[in-house]
C-alpha atoms as a PDB file:
ATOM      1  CA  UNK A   1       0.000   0.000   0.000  1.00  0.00           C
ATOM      2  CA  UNK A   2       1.683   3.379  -1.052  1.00  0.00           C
ATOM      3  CA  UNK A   3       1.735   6.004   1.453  1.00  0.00           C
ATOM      4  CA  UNK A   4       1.296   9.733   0.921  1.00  0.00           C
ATOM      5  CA  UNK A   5       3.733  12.427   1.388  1.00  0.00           C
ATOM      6  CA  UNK A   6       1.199  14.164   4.335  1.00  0.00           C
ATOM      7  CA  UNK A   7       0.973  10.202   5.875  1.00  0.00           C
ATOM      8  CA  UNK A   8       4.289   9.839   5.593  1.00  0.00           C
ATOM      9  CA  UNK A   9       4.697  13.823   7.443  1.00  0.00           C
ATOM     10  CA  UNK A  10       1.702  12.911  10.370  1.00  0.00           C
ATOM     11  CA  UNK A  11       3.662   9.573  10.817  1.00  0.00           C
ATOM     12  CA  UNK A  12       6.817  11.468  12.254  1.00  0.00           C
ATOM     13  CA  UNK A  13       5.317  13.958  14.614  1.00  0.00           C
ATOM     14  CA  UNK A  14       5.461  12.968  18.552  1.00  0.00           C
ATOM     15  CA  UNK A  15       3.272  13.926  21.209  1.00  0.00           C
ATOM     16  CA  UNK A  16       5.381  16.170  23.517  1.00  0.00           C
ATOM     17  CA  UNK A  17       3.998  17.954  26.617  1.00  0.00           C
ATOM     18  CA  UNK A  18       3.586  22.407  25.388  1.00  0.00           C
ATOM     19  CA  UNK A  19       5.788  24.591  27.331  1.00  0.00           C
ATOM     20  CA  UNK A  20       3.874  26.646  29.867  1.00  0.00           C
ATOM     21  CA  UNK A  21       4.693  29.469  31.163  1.00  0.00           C
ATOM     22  CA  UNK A  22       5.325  27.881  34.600  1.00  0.00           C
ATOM     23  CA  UNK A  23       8.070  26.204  32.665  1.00  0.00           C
ATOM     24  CA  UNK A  24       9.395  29.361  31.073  1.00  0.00           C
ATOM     25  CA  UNK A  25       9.876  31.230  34.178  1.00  0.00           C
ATOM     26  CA  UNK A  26      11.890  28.001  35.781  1.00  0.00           C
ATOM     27  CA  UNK A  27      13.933  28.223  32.674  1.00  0.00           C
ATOM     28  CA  UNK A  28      14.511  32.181  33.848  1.00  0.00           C
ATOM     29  CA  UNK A  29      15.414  30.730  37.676  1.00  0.00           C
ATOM     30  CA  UNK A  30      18.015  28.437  35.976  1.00  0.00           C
ATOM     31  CA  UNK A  31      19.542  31.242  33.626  1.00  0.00           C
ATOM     32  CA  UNK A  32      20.331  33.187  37.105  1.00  0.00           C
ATOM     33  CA  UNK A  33      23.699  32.164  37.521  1.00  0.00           C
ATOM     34  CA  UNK A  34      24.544  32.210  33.661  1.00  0.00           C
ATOM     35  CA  UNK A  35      27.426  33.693  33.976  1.00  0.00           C
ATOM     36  CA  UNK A  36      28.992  31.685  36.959  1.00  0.00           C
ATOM     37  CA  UNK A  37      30.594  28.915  35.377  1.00  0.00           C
ATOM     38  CA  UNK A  38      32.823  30.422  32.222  1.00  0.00           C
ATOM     39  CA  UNK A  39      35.653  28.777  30.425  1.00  0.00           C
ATOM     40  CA  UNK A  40      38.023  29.728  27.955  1.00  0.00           C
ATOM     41  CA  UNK A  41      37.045  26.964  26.212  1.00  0.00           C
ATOM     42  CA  UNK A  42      33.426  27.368  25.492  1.00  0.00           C
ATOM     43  CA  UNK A  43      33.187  30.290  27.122  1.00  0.00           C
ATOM     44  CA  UNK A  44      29.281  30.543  28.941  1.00  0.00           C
ATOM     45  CA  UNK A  45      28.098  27.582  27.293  1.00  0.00           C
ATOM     46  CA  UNK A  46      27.543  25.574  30.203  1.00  0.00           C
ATOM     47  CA  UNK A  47      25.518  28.783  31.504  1.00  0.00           C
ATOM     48  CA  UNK A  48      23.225  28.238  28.059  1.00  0.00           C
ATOM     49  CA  UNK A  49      22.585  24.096  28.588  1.00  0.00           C
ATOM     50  CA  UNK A  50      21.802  24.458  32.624  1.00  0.00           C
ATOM     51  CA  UNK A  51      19.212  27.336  31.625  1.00  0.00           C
ATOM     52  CA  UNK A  52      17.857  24.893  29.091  1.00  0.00           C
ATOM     53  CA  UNK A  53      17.850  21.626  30.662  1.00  0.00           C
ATOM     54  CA  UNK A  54      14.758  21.312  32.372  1.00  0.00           C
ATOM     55  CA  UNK A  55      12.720  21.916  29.449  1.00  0.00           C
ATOM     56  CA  UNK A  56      15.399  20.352  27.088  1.00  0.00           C
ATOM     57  CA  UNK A  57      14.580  16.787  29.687  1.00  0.00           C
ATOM     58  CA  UNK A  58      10.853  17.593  29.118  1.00  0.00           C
ATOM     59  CA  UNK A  59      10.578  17.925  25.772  1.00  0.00           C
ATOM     60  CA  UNK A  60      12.845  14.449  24.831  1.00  0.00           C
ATOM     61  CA  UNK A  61      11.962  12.512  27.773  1.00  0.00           C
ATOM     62  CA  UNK A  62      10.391   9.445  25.364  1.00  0.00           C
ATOM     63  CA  UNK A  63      13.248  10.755  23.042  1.00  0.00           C
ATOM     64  CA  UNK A  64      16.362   9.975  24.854  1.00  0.00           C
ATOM     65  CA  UNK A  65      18.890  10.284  21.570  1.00  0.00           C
ATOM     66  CA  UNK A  66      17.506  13.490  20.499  1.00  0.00           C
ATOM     67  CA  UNK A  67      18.416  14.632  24.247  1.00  0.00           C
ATOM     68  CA  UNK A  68      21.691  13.684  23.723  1.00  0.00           C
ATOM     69  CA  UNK A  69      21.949  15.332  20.921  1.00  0.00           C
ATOM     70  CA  UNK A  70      20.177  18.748  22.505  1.00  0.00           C
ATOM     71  CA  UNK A  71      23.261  18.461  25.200  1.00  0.00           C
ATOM     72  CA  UNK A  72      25.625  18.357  22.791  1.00  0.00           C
ATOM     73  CA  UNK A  73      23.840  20.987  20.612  1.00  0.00           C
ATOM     74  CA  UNK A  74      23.658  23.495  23.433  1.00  0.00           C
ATOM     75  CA  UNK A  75      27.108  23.114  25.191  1.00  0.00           C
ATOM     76  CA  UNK A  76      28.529  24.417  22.053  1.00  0.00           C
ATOM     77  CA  UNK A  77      30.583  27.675  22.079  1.00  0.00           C
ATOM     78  CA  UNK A  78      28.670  30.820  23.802  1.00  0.00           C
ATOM     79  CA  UNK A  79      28.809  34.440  24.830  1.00  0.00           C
ATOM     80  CA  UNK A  80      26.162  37.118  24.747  1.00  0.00           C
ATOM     81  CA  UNK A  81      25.428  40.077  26.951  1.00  0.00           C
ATOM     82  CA  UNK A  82      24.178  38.285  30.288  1.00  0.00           C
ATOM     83  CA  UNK A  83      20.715  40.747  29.782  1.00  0.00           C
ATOM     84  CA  UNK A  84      19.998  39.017  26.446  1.00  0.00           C
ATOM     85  CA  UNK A  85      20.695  35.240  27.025  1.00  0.00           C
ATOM     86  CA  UNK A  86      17.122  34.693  28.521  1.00  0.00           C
ATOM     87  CA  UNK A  87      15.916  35.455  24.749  1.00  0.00           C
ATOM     88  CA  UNK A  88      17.764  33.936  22.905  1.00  0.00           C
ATOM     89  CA  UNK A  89      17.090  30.734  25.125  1.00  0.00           C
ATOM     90  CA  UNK A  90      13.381  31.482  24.699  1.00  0.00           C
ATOM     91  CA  UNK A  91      13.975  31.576  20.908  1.00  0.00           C
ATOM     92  CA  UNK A  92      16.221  28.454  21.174  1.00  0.00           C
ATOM     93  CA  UNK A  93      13.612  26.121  23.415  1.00  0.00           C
ATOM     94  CA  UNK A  94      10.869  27.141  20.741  1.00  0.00           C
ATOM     95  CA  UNK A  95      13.581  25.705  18.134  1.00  0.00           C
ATOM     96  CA  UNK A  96      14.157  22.614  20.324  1.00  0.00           C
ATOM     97  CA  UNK A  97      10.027  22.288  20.780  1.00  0.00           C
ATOM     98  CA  UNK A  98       9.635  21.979  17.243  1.00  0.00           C
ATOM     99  CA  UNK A  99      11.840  19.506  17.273  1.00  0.00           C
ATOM    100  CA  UNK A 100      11.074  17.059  19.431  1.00  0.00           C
ATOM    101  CA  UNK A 101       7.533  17.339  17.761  1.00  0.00           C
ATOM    102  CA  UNK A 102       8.811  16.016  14.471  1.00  0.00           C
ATOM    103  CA  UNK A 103      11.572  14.004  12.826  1.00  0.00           C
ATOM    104  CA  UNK A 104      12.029  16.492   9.818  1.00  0.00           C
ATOM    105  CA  UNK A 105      13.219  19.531  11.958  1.00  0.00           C
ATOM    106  CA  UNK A 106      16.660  20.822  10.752  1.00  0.00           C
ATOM    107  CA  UNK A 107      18.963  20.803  13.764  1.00  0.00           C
ATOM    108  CA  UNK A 108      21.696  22.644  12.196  1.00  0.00           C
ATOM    109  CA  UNK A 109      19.266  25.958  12.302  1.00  0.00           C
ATOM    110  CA  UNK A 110      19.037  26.253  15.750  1.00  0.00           C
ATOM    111  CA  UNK A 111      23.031  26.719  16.044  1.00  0.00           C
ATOM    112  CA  UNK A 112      23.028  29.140  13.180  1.00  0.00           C
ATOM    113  CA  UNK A 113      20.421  30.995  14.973  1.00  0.00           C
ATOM    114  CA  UNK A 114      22.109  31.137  18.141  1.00  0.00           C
ATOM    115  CA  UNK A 115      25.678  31.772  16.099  1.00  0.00           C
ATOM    116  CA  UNK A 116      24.129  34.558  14.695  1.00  0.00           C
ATOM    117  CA  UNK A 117      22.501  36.308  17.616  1.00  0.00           C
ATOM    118  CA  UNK A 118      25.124  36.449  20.397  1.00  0.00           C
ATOM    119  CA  UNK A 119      27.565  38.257  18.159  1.00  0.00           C
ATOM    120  CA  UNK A 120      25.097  41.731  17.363  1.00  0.00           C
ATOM    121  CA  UNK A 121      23.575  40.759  20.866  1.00  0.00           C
ATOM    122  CA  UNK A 122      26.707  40.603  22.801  1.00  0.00           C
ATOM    123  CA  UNK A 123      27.813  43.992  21.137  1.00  0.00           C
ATOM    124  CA  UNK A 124      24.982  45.818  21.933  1.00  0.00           C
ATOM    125  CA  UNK A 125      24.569  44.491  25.861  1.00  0.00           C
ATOM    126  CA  UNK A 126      28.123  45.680  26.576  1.00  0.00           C
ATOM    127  CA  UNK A 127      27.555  48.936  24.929  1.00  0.00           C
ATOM    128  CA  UNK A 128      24.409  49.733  26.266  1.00  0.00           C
ATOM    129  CA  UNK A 129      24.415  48.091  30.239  1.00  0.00           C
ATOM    130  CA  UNK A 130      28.247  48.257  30.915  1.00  0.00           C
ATOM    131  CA  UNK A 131      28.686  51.339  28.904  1.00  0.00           C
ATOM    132  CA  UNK A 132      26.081  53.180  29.743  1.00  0.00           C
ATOM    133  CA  UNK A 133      23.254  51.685  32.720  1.00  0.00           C
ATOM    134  CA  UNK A 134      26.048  51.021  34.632  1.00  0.00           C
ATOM    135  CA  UNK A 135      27.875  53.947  34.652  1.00  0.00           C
ATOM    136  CA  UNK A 136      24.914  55.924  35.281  1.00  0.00           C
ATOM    137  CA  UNK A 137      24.037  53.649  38.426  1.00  0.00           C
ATOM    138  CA  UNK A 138      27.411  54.500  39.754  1.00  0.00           C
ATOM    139  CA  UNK A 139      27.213  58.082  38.982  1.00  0.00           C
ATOM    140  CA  UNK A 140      23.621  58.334  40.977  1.00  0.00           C
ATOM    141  CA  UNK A 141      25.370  55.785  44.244  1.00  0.00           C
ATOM    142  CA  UNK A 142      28.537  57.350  44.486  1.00  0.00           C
ATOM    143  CA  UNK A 143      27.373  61.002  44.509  1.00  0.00           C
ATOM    144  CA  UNK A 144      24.944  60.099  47.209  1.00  0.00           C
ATOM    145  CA  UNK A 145      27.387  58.337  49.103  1.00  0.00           C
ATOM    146  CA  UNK A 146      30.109  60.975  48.587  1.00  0.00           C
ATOM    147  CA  UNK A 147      27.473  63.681  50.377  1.00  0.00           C
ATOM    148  CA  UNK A 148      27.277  61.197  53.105  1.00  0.00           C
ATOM    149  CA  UNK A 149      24.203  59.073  52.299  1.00  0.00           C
ATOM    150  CA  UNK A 150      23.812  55.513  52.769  1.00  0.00           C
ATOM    151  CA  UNK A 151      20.898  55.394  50.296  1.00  0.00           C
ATOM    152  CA  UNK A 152      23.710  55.598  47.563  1.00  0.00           C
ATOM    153  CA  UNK A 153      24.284  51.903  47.408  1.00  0.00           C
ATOM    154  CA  UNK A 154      20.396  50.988  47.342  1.00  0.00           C
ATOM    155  CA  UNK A 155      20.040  53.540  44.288  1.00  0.00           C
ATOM    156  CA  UNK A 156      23.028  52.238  42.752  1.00  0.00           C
ATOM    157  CA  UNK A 157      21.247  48.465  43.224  1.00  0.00           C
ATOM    158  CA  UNK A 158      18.104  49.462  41.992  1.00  0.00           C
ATOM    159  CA  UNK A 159      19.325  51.404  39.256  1.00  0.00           C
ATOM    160  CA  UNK A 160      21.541  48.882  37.749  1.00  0.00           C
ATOM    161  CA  UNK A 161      19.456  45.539  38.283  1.00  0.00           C
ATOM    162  CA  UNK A 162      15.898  46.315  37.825  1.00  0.00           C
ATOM    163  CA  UNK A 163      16.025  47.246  34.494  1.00  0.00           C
ATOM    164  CA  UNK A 164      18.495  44.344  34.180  1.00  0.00           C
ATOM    165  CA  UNK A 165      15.933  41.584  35.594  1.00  0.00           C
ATOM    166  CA  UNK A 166      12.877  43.559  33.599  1.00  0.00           C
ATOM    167  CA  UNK A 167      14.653  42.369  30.557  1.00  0.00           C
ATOM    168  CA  UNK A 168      15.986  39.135  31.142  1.00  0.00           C
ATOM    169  CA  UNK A 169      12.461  37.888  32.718  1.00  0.00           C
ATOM    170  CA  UNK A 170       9.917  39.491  30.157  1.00  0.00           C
ATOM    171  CA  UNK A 171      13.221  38.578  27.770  1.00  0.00           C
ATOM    172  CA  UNK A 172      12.334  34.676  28.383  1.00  0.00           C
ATOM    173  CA  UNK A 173       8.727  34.340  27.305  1.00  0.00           C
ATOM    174  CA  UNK A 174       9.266  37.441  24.219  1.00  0.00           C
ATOM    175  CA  UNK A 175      11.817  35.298  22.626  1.00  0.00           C
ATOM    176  CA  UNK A 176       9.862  31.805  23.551  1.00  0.00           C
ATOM    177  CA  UNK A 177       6.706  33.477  21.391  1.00  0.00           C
ATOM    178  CA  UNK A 178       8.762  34.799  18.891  1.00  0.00           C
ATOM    179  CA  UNK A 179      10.650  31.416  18.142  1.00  0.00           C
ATOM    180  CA  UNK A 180       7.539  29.740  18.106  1.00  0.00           C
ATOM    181  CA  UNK A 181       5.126  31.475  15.901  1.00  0.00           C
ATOM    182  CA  UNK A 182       7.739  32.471  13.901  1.00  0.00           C
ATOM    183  CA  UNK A 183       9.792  29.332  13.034  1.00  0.00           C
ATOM    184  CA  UNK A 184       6.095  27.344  11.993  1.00  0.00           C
ATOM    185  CA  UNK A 185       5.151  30.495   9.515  1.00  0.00           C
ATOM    186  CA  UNK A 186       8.932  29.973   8.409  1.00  0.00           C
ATOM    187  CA  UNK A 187       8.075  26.514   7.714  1.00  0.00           C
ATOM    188  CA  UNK A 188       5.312  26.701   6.401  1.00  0.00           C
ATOM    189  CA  UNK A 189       5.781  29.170   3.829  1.00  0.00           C
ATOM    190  CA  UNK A 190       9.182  27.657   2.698  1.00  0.00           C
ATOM    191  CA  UNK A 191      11.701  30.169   3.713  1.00  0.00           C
ATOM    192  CA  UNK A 192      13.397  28.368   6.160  1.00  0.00           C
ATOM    193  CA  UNK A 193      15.718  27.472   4.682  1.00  0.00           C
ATOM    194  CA  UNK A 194      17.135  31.065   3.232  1.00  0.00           C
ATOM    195  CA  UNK A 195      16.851  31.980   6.821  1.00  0.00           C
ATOM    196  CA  UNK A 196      19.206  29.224   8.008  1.00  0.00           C
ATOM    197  CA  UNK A 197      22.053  30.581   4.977  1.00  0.00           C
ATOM    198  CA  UNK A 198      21.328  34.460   6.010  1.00  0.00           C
ATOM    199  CA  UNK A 199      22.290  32.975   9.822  1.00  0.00           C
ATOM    200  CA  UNK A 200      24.570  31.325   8.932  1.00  0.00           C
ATOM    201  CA  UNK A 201      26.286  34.560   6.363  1.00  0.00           C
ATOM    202  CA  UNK A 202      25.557  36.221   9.846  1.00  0.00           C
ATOM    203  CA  UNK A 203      27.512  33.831  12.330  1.00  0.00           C
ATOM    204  CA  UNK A 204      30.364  33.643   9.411  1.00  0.00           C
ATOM    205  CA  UNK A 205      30.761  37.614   9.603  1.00  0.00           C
ATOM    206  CA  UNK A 206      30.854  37.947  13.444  1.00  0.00           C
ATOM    207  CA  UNK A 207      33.354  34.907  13.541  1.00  0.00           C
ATOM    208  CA  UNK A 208      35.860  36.639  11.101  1.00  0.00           C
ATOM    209  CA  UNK A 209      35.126  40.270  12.744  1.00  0.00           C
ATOM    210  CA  UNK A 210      36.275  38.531  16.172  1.00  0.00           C
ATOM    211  CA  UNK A 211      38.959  37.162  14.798  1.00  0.00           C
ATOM    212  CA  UNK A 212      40.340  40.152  13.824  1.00  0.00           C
ATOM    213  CA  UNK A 213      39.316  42.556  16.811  1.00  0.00           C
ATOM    214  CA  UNK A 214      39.918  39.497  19.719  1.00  0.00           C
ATOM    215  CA  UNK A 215      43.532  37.994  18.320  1.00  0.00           C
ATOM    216  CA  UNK A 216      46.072  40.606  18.320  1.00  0.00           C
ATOM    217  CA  UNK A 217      50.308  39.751  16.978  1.00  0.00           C
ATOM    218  CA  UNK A 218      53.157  42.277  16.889  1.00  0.00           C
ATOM    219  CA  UNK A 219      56.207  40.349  15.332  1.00  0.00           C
ATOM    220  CA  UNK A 220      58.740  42.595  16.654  1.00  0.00           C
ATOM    221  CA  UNK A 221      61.565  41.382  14.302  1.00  0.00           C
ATOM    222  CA  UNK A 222      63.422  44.019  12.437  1.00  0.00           C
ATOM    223  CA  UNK A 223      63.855  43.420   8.307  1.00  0.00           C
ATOM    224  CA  UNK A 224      66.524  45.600   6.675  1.00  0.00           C
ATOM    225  CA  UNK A 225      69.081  47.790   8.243  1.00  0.00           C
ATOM    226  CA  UNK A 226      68.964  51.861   9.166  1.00  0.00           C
ATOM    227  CA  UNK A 227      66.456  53.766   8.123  1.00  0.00           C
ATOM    228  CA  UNK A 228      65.400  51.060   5.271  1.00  0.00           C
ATOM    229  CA  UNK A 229      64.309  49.132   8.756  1.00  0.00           C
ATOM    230  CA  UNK A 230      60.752  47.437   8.858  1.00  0.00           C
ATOM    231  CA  UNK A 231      59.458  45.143  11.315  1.00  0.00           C
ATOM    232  CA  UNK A 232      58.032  41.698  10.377  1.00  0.00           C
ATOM    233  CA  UNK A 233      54.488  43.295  11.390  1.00  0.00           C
ATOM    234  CA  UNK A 234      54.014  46.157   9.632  1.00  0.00           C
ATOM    235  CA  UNK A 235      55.489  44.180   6.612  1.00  0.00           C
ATOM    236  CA  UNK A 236      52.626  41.259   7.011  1.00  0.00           C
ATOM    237  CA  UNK A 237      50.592  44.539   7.428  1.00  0.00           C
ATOM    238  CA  UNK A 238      51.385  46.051   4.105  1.00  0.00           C
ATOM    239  CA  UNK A 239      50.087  42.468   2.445  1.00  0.00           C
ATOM    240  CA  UNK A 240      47.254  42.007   4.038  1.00  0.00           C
ATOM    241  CA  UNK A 241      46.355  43.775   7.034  1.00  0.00           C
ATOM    242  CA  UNK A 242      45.354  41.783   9.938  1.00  0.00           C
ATOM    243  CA  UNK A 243      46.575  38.431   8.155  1.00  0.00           C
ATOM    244  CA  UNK A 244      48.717  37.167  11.117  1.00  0.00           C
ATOM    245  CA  UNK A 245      45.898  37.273  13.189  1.00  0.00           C
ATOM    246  CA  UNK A 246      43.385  35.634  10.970  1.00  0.00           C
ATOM    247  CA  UNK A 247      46.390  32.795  10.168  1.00  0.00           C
ATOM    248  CA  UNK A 248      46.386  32.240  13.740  1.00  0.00           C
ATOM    249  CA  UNK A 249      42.708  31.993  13.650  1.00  0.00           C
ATOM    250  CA  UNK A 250      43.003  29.561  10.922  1.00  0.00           C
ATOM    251  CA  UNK A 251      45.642  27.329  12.248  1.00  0.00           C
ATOM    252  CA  UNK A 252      43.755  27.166  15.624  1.00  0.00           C
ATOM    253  CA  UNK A 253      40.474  25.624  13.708  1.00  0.00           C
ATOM    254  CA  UNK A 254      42.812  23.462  11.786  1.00  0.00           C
ATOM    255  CA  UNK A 255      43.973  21.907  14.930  1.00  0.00           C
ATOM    256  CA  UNK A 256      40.769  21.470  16.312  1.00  0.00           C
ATOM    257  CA  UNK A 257      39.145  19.677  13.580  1.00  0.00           C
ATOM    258  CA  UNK A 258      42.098  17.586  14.320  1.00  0.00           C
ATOM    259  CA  UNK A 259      40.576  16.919  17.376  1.00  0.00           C
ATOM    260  CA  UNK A 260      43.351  18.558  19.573  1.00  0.00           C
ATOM    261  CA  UNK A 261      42.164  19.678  22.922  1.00  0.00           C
ATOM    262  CA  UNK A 262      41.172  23.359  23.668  1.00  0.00           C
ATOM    263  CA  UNK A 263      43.635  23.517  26.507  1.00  0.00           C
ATOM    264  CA  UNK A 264      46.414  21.813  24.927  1.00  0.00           C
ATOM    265  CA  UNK A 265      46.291  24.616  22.505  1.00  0.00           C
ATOM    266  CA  UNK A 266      45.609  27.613  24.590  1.00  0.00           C
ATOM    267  CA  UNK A 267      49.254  26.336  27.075  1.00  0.00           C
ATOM    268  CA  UNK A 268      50.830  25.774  23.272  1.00  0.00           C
ATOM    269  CA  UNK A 269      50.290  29.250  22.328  1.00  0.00           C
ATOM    270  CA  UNK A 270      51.340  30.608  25.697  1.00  0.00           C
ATOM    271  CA  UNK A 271      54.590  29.044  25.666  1.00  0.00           C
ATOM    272  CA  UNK A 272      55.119  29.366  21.458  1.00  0.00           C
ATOM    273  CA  UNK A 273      54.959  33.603  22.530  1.00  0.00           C
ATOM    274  CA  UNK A 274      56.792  33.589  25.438  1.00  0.00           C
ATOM    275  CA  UNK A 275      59.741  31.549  23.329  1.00  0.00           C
ATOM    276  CA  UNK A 276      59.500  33.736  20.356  1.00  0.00           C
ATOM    277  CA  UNK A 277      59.707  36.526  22.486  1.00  0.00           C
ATOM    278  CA  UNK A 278      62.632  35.742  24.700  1.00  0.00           C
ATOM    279  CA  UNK A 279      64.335  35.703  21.034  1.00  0.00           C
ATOM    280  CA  UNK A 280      63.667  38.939  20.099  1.00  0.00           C
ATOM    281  CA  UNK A 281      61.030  37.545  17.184  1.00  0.00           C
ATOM    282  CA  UNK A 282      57.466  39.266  19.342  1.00  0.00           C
END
């Protein structure tokens, strides 16, 4: 007996329990101490899965490899502006919802998606809370304190973390509705896919800006004699600027496709520059 293509669709969809809203402010109780466990080697990404994992073991709980999977998915490289992660989690559990509903659910868009949030994201939190709501916090609690008034640090707590909490909480079910009702139109209508390239053009971009603004060299060496004298820097400048630092980038990726460990190359690099620059070469 053939079966249709929309038999074929119905015959991969799973019952999973909805997210309530119960369970989306427990997801903002977990996110709480996001930033308390950090690495250099996946920097907050252990923050992201414990935020996630009681709804991540609700959803898959009669799915137990597609849990796995969501672990491994979610413990994957990330930083963002503490203020925004509750979104973007609310975006990403609507992504993980879908699914665990069905078996034809493109996994690789919900780490484009997150790839290409935390970069704008991350830029604009800094700018806007450490640059700015913080520095007016302290400028309202230390000119009350400075005229003698205790009420300085209260002002300067209220100042800087209610707005913060406004956002992160409300943050959690904005992103949770917007992931949802936007990824089924998405799929629906066909465009998914184009959205997974653009977030993926997206993540590509903020990886290569990164790699230039976060991985700095200054080869030292001198080239030529007298005034003729250039250093091996500004002549890798004159080539291509910024190249040493995105070869560095490049070789690092090499090696961990390789599968070499994280911290076997972060303790290689350390002792490469402090040999090349006990010879005179950095």
């Amino acid at each position: 007996m053939m079966i249709s293509k929309e038999e074929k669709m119905e015959m991969t969809v799973h019952q999973v329990e909805p997210i309530t809203k119960k369970d989306l402010r427990k997801m903002f109780w977990y996110s709480i101490p996001f930033y308390s466990c950090w690495s250099m080697e996946r920097q907050a990404a252990s923050g992201c899965l414990f935020t996630m994992m009681p709804l991540l073991k609700k959803l898959y709980k009669d799915q137990p490899e597609k849990l796995k999977e969501s672990l491994v998915r979610n413990n994957e490289l990330y930083a963002i502006a503490d203020q925004f992660h509750e979104f973007v989690a609310g975006i990403l559990i609507s992504m993980e919802e879908q699914n665990a509903k069905t078996d034809d659910f493109d996994t690789s868009a919900i780490s484009n998606v997150k790839v290409a949030l935390m970069g704008p994201l991350a830029g604009v939190g800094d700018s806007f809370f450490l640059g700015t709501l913080r520095v007016i916090a302290i400028g309202i609690g230390a000119s009350l304190m400075a005229q003698g008034n205790p009420l300085g640090m209260l002002m300067f707590a209220l100042v800087w973390n209610v707005p913060c909490f406004l956002i992160k909480y409300f943050g959690t079910f904005w992103g949770y509705r917007l992931g949802a009702g936007f990824i089924t139109k998405a799929a629906e209508s066909g465009v998914m896919q184009k959205i997974m390239e653009a977030a993926g053009i997206i993540g590509m971009m903020a990886i290569g800006a990164m790699s230039v603004t976060s991985v700095s060299t200054n080869f030292s060496l001198a080239i030529g004699s007298g005034d003729a004298a250039a250093t091996l820097q500004s002549v890798l400048d004159s080539i291509m600027p910024a190249c040493a630092s995105v070869g560095l980038t490049w070789g690092m990726f090499a090696l961990l496709r390789r599968k070499v460990h994280p911290l076997i190359l972060i303790f290689g690099v350390m002792v490469i520059c402090i040999l090349l620059s006990a010879i005179g070469v950095f």
